[in-house]
PDB file of N, CA and C in Angstrom:
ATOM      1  N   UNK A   1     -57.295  26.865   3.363  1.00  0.00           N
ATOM      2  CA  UNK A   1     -56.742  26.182   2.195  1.00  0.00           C
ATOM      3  C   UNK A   1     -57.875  25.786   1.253  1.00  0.00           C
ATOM      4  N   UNK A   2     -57.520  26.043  -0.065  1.00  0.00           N
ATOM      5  CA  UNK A   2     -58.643  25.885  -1.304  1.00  0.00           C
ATOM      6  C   UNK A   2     -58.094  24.447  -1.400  1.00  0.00           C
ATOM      7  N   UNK A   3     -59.565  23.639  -1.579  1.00  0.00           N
ATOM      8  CA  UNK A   3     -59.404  22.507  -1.993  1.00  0.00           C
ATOM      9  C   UNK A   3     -59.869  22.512  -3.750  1.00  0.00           C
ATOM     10  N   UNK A   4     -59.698  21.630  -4.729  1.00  0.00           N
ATOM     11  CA  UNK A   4     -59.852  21.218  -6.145  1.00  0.00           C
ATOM     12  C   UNK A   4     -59.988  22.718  -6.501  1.00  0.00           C
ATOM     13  N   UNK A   5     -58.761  23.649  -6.750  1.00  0.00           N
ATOM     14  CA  UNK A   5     -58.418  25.093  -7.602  1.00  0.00           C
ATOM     15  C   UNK A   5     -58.746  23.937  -9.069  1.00  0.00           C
ATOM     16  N   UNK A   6     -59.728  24.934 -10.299  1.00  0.00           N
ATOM     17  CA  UNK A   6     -59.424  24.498 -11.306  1.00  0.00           C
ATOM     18  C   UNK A   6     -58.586  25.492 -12.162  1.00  0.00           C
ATOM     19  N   UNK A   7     -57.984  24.214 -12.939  1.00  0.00           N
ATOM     20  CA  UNK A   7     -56.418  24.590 -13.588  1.00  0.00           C
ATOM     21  C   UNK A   7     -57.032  25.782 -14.951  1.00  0.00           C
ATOM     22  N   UNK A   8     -58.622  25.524 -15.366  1.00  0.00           N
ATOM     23  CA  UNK A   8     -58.722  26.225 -16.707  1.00  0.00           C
ATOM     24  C   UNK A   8     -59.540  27.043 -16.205  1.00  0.00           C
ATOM     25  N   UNK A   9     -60.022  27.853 -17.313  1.00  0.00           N
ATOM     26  CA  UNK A   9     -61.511  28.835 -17.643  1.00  0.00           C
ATOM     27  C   UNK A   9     -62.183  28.561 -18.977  1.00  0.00           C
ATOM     28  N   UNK A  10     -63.410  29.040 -18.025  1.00  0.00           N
ATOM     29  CA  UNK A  10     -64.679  29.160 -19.273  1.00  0.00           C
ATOM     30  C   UNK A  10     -64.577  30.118 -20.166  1.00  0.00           C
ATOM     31  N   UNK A  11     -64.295  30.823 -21.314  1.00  0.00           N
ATOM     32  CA  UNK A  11     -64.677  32.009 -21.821  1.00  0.00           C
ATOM     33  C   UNK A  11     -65.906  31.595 -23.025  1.00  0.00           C
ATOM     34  N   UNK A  12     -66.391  32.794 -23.040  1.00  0.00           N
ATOM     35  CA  UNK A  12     -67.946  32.993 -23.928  1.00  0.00           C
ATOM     36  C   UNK A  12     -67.391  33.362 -25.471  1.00  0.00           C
ATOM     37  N   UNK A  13     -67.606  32.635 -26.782  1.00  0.00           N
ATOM     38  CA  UNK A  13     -67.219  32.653 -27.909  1.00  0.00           C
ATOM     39  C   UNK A  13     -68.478  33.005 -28.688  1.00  0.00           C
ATOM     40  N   UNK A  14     -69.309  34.083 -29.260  1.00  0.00           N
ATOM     41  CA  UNK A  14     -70.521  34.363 -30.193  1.00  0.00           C
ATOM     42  C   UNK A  14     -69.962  34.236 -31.665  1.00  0.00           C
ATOM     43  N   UNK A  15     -70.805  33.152 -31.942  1.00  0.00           N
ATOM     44  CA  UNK A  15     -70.428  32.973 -33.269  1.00  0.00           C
ATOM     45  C   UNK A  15     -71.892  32.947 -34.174  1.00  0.00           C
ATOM     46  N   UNK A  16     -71.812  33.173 -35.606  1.00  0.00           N
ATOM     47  CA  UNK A  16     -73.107  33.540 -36.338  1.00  0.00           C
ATOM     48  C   UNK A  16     -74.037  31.948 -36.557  1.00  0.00           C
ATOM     49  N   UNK A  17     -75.511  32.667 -36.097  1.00  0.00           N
ATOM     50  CA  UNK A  17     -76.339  31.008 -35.822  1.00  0.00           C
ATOM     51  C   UNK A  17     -76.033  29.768 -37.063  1.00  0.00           C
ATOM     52  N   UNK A  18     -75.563  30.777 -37.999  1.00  0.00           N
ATOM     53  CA  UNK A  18     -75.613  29.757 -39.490  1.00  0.00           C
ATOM     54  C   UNK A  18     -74.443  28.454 -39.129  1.00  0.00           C
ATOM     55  N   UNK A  19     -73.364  29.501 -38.244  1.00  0.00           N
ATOM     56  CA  UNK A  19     -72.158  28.511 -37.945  1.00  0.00           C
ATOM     57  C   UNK A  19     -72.546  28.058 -36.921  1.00  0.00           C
ATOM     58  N   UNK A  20     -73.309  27.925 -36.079  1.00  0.00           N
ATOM     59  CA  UNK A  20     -73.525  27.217 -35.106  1.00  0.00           C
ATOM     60  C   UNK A  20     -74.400  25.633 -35.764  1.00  0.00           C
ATOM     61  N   UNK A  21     -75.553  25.891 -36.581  1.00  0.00           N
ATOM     62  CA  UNK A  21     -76.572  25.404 -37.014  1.00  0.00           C
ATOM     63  C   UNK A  21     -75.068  23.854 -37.690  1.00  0.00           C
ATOM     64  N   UNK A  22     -74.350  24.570 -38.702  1.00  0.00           N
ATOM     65  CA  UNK A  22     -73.474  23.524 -39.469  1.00  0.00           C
ATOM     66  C   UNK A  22     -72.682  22.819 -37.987  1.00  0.00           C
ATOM     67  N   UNK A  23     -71.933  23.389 -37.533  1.00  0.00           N
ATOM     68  CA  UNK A  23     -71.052  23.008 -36.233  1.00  0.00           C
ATOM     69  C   UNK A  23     -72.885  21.355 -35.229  1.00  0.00           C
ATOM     70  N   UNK A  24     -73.185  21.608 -35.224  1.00  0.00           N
ATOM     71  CA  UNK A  24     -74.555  20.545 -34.775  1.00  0.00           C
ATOM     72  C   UNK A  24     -74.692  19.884 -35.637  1.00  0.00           C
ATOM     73  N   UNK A  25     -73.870  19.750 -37.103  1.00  0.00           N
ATOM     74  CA  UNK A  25     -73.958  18.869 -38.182  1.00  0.00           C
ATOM     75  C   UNK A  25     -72.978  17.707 -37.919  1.00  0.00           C
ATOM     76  N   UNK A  26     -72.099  18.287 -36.649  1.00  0.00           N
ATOM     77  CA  UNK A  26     -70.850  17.395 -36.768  1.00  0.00           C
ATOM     78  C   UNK A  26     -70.452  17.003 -35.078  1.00  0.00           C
ATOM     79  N   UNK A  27     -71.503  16.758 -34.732  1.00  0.00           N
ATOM     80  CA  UNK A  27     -71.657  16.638 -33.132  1.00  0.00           C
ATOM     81  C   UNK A  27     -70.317  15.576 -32.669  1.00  0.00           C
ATOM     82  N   UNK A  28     -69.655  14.666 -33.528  1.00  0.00           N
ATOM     83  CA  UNK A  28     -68.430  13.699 -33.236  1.00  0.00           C
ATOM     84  C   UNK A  28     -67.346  14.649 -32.553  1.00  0.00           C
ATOM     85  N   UNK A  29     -67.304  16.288 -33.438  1.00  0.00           N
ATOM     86  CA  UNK A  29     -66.236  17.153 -33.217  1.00  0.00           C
ATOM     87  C   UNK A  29     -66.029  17.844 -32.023  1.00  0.00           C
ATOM     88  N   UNK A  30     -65.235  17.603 -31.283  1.00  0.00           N
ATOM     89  CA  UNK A  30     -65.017  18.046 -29.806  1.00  0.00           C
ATOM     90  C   UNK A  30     -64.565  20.146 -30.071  1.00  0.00           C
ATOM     91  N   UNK A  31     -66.115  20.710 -29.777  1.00  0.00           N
ATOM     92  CA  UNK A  31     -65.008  21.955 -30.538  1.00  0.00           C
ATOM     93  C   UNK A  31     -64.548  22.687 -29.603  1.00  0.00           C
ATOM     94  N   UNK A  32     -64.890  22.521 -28.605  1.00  0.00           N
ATOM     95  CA  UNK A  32     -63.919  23.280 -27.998  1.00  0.00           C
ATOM     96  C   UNK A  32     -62.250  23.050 -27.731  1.00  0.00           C
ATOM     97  N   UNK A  33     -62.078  21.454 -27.942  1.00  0.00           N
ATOM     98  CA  UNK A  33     -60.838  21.600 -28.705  1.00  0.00           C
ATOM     99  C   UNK A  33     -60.324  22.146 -29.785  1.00  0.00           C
ATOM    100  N   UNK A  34     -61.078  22.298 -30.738  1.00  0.00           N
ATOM    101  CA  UNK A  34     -60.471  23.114 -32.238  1.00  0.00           C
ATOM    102  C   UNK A  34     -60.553  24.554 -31.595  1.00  0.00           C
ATOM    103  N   UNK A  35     -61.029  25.068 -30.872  1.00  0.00           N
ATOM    104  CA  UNK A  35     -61.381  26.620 -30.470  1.00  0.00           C
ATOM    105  C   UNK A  35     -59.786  26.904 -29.655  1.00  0.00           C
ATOM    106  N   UNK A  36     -59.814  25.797 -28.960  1.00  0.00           N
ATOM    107  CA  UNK A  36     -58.681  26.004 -28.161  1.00  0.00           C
ATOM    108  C   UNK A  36     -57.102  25.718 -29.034  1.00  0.00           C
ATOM    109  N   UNK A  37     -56.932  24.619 -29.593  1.00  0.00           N
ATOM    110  CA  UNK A  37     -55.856  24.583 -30.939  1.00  0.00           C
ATOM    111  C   UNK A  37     -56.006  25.596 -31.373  1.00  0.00           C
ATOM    112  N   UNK A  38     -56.794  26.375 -31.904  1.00  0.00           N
ATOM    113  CA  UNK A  38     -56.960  27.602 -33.078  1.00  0.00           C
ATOM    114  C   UNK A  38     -55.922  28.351 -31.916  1.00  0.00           C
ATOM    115  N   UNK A  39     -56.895  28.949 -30.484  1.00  0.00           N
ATOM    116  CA  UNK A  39     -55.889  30.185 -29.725  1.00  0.00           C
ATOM    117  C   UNK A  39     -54.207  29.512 -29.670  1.00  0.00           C
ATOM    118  N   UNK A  40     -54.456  28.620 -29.445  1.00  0.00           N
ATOM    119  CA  UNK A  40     -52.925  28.104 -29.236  1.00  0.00           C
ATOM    120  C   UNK A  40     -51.803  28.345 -30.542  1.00  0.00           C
ATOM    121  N   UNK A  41     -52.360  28.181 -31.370  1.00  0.00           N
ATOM    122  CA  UNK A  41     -51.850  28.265 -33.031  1.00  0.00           C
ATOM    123  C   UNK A  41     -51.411  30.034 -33.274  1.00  0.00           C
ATOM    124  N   UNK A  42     -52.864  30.617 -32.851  1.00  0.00           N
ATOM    125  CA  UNK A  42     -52.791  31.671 -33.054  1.00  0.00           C
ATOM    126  C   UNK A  42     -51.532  32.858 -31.765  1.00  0.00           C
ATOM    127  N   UNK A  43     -51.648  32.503 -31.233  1.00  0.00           N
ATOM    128  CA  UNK A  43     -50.426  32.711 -29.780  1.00  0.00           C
ATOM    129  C   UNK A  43     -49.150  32.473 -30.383  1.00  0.00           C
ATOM    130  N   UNK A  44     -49.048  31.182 -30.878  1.00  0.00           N
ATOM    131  CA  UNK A  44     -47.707  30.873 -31.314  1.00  0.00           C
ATOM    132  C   UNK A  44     -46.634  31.674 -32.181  1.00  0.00           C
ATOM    133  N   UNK A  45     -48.199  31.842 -33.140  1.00  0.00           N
ATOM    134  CA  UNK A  45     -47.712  32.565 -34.769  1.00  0.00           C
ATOM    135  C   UNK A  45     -47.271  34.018 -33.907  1.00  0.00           C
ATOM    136  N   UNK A  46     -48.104  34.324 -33.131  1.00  0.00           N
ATOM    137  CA  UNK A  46     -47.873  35.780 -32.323  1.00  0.00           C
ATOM    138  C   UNK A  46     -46.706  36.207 -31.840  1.00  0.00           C
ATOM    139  N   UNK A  47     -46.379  35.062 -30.862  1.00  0.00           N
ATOM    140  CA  UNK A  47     -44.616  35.283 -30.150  1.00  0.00           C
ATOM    141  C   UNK A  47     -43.839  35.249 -31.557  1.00  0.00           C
ATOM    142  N   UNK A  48     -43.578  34.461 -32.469  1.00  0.00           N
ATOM    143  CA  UNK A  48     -42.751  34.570 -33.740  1.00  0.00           C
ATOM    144  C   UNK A  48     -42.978  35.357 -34.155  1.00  0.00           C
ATOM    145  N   UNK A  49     -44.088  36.181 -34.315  1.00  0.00           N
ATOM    146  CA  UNK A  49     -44.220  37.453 -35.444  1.00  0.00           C
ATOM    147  C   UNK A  49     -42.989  38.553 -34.040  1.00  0.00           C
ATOM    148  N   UNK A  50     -43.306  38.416 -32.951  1.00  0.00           N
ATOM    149  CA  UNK A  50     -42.835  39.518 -32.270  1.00  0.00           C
ATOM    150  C   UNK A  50     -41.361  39.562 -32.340  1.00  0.00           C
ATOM    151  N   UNK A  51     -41.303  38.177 -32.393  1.00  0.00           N
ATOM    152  CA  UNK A  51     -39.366  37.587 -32.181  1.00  0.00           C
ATOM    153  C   UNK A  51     -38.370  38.379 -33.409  1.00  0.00           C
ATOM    154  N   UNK A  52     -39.189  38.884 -34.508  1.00  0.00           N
ATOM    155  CA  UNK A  52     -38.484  38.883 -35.903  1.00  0.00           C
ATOM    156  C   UNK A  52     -38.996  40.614 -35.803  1.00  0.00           C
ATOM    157  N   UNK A  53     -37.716  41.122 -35.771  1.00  0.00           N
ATOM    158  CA  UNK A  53     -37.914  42.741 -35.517  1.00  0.00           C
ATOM    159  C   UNK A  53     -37.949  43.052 -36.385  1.00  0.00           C
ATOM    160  N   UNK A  54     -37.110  43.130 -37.357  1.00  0.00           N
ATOM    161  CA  UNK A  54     -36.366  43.402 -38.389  1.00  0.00           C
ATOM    162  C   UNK A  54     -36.675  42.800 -40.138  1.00  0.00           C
ATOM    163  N   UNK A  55     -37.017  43.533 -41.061  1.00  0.00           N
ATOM    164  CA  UNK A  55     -37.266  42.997 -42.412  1.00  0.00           C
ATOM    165  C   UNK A  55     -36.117  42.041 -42.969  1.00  0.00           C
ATOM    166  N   UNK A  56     -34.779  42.315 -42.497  1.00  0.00           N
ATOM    167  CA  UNK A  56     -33.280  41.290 -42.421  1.00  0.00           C
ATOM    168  C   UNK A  56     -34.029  39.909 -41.986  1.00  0.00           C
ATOM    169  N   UNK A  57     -34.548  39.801 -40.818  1.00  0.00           N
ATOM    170  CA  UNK A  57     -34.269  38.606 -39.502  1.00  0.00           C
ATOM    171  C   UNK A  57     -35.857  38.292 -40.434  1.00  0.00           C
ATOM    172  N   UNK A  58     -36.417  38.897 -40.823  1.00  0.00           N
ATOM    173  CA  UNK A  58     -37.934  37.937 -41.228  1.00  0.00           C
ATOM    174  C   UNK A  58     -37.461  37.267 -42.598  1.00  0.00           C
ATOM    175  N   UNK A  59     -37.244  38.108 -43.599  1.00  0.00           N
ATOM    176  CA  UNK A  59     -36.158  37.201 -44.816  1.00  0.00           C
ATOM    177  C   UNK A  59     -35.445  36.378 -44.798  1.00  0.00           C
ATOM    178  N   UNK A  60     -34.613  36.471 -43.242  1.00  0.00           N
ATOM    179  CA  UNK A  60     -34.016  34.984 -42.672  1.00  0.00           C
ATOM    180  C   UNK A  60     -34.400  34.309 -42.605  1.00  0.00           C
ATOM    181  N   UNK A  61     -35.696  34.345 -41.607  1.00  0.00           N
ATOM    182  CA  UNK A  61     -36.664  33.470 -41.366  1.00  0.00           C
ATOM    183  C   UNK A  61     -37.382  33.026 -42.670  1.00  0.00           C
ATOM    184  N   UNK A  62     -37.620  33.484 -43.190  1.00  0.00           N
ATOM    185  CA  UNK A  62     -38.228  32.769 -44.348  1.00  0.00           C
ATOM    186  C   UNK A  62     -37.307  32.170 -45.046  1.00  0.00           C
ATOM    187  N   UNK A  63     -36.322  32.301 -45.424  1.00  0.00           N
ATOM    188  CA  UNK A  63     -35.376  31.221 -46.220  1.00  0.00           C
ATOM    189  C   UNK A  63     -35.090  30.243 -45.715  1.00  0.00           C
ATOM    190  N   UNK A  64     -34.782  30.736 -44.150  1.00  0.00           N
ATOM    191  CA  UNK A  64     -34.749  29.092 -43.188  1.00  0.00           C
ATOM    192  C   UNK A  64     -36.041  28.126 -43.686  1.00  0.00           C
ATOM    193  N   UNK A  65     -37.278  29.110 -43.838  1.00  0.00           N
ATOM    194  CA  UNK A  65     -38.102  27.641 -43.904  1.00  0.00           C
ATOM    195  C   UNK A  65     -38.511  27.159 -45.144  1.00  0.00           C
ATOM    196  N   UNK A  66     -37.470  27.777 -46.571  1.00  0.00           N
ATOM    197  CA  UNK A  66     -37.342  27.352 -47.148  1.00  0.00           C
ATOM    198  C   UNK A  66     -38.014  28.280 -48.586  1.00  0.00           C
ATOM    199  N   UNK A  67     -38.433  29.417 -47.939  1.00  0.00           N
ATOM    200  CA  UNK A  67     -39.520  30.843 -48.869  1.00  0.00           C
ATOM    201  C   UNK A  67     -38.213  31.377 -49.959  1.00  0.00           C
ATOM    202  N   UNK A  68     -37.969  31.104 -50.869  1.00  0.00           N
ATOM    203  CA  UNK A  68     -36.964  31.652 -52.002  1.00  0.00           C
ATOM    204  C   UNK A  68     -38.214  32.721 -52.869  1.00  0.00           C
ATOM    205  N   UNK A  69     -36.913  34.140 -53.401  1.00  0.00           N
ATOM    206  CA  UNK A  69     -37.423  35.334 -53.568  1.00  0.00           C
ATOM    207  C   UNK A  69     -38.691  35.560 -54.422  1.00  0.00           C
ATOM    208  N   UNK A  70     -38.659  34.034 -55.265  1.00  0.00           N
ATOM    209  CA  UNK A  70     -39.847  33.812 -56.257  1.00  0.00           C
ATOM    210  C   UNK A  70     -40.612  33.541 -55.536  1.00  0.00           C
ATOM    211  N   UNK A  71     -41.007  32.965 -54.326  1.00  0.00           N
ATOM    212  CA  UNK A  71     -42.692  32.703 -54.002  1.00  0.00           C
ATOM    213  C   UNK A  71     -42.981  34.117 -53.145  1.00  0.00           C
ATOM    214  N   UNK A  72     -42.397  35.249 -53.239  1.00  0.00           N
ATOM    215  CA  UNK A  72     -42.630  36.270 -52.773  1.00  0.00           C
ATOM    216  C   UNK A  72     -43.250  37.363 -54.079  1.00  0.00           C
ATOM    217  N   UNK A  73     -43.137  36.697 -55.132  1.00  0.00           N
ATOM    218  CA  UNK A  73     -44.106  37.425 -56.476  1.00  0.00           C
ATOM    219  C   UNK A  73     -45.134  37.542 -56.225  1.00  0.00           C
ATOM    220  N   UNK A  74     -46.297  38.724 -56.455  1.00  0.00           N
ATOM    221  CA  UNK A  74     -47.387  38.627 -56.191  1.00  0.00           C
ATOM    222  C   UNK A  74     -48.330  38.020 -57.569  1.00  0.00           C
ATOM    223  N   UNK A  75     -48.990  36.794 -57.316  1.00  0.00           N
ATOM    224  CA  UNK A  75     -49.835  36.119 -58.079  1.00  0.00           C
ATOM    225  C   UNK A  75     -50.636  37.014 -58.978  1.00  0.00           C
ATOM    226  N   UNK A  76     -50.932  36.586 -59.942  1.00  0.00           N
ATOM    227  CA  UNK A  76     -52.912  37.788 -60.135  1.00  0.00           C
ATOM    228  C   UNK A  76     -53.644  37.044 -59.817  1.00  0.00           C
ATOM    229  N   UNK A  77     -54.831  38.282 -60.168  1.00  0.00           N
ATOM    230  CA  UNK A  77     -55.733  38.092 -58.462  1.00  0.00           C
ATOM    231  C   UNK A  77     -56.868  36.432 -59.028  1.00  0.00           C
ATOM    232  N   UNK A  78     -57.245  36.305 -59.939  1.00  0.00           N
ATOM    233  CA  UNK A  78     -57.364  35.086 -60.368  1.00  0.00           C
ATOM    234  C   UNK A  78     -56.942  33.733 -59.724  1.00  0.00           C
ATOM    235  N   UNK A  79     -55.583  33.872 -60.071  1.00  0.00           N
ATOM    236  CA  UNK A  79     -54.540  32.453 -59.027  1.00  0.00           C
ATOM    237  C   UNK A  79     -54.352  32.784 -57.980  1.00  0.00           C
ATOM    238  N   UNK A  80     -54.524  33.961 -56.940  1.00  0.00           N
ATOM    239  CA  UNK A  80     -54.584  34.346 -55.476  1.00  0.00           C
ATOM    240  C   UNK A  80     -55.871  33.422 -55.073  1.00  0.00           C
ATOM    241  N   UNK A  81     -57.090  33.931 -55.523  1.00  0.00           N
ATOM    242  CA  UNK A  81     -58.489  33.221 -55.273  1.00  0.00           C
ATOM    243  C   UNK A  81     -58.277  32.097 -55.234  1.00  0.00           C
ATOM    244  N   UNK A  82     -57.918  31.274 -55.669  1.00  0.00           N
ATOM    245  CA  UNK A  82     -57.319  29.601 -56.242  1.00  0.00           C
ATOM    246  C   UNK A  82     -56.449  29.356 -55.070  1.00  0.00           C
ATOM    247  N   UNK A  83     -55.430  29.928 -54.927  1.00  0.00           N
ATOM    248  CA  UNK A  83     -54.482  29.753 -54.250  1.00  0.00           C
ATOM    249  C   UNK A  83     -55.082  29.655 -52.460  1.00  0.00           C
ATOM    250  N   UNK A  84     -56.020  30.790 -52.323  1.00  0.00           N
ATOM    251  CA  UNK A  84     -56.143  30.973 -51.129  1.00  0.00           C
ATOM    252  C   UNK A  84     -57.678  29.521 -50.779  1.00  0.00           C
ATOM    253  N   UNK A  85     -58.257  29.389 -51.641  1.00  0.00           N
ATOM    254  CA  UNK A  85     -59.366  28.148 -51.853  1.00  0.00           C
ATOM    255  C   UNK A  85     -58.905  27.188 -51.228  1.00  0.00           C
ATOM    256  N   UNK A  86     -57.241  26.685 -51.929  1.00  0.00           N
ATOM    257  CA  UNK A  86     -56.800  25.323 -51.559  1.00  0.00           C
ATOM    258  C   UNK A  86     -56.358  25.346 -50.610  1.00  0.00           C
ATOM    259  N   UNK A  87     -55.979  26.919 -50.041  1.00  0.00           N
ATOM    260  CA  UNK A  87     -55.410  26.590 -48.344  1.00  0.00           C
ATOM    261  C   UNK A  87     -56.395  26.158 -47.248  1.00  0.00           C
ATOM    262  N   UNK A  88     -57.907  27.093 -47.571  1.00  0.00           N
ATOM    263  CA  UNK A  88     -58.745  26.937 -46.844  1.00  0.00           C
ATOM    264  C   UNK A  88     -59.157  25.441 -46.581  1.00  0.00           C
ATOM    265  N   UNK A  89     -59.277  24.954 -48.196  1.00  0.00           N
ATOM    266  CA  UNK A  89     -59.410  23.554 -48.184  1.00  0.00           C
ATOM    267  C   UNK A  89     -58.513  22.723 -47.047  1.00  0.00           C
ATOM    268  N   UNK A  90     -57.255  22.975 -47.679  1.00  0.00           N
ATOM    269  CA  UNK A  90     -55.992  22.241 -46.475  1.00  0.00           C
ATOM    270  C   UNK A  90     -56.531  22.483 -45.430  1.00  0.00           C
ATOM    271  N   UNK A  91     -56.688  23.489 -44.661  1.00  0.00           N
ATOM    272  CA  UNK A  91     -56.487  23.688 -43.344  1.00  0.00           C
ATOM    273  C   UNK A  91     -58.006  23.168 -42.677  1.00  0.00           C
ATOM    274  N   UNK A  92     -58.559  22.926 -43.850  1.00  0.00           N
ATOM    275  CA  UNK A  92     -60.429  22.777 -42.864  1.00  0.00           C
ATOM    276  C   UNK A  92     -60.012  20.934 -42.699  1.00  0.00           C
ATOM    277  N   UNK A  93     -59.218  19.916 -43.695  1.00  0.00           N
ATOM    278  CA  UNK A  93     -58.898  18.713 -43.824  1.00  0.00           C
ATOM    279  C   UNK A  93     -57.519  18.519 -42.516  1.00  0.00           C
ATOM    280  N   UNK A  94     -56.673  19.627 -42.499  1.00  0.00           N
ATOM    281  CA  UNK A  94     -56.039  19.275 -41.261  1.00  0.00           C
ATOM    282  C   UNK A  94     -57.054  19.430 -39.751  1.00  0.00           C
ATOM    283  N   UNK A  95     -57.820  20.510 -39.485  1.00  0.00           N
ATOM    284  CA  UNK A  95     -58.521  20.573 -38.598  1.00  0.00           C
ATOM    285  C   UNK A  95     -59.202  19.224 -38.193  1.00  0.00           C
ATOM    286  N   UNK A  96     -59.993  19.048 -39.564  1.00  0.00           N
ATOM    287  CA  UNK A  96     -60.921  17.424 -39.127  1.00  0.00           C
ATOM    288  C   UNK A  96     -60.340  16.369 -38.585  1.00  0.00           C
ATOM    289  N   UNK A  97     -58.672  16.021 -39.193  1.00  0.00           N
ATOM    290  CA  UNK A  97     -58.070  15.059 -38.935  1.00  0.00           C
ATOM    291  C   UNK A  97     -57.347  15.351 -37.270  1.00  0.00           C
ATOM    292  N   UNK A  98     -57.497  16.439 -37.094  1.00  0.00           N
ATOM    293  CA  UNK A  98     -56.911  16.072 -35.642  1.00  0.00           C
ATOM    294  C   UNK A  98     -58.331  16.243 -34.827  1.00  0.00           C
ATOM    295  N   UNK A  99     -59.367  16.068 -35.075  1.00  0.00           N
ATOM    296  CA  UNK A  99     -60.437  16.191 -34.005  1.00  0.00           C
ATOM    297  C   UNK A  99     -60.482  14.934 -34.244  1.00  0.00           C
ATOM    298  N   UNK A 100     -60.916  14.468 -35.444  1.00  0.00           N
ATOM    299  CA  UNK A 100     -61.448  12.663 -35.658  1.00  0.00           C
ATOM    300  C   UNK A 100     -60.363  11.546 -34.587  1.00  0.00           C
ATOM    301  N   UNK A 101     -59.333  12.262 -34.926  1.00  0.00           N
ATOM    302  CA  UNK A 101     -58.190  11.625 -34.095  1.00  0.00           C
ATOM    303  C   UNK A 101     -58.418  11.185 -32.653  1.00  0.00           C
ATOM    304  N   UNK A 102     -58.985  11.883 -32.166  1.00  0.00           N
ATOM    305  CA  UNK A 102     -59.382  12.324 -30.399  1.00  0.00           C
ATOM    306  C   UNK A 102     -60.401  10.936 -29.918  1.00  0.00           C
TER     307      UNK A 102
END
């Protein structure tokens, strides 16, 4: 009989020294929690992308969450750049707030 089985694993993540160098700027940030939220996030989005077979059932899905036929216009590429800036922004301000949280 195995005594103390551990429940997780280690895996090896190479990331570029520049991002390592900034990531040591912010030593408060637990990252291997954000590493692990990210796979978890990213898994999630995965099973839903698989669930929606059909171009019908994804149009569903998007109206369920509220996507009407106008935000499906494609921007120019000007307000795309802009557009995609403020998400990055969002999502780097949601990230912080759930590590600071911890």
């Amino acid at each position: 009989m195995r005594v103390g089985v551990c429940m997780s694993v280690n895996i090896t993540v190479r990331i570029p020294r520049r991002l390592a160098e900034e990531m040591k700027k912010h030593r408060e940030i637990n990252w291997s929690e954000v590493v692990r939220r990210s796979i978890e996030e990213y898994l999630r989005r995965l099973d839903e992308a698989r669930r929606l077979e059909t171009p019908g059932e994804l149009l569903e899905e998007l109206r369920r969450l509220g996507v009407g036929p106008e935000d499906l216009e494609p921007l120019p590429p000007g307000a795309e750049e802009e557009y995609y800036g403020r998400m990055v922004a969002e999502e780097w301000r949601r990230v912080r707030s759930t590590t600071q949280a911890q």
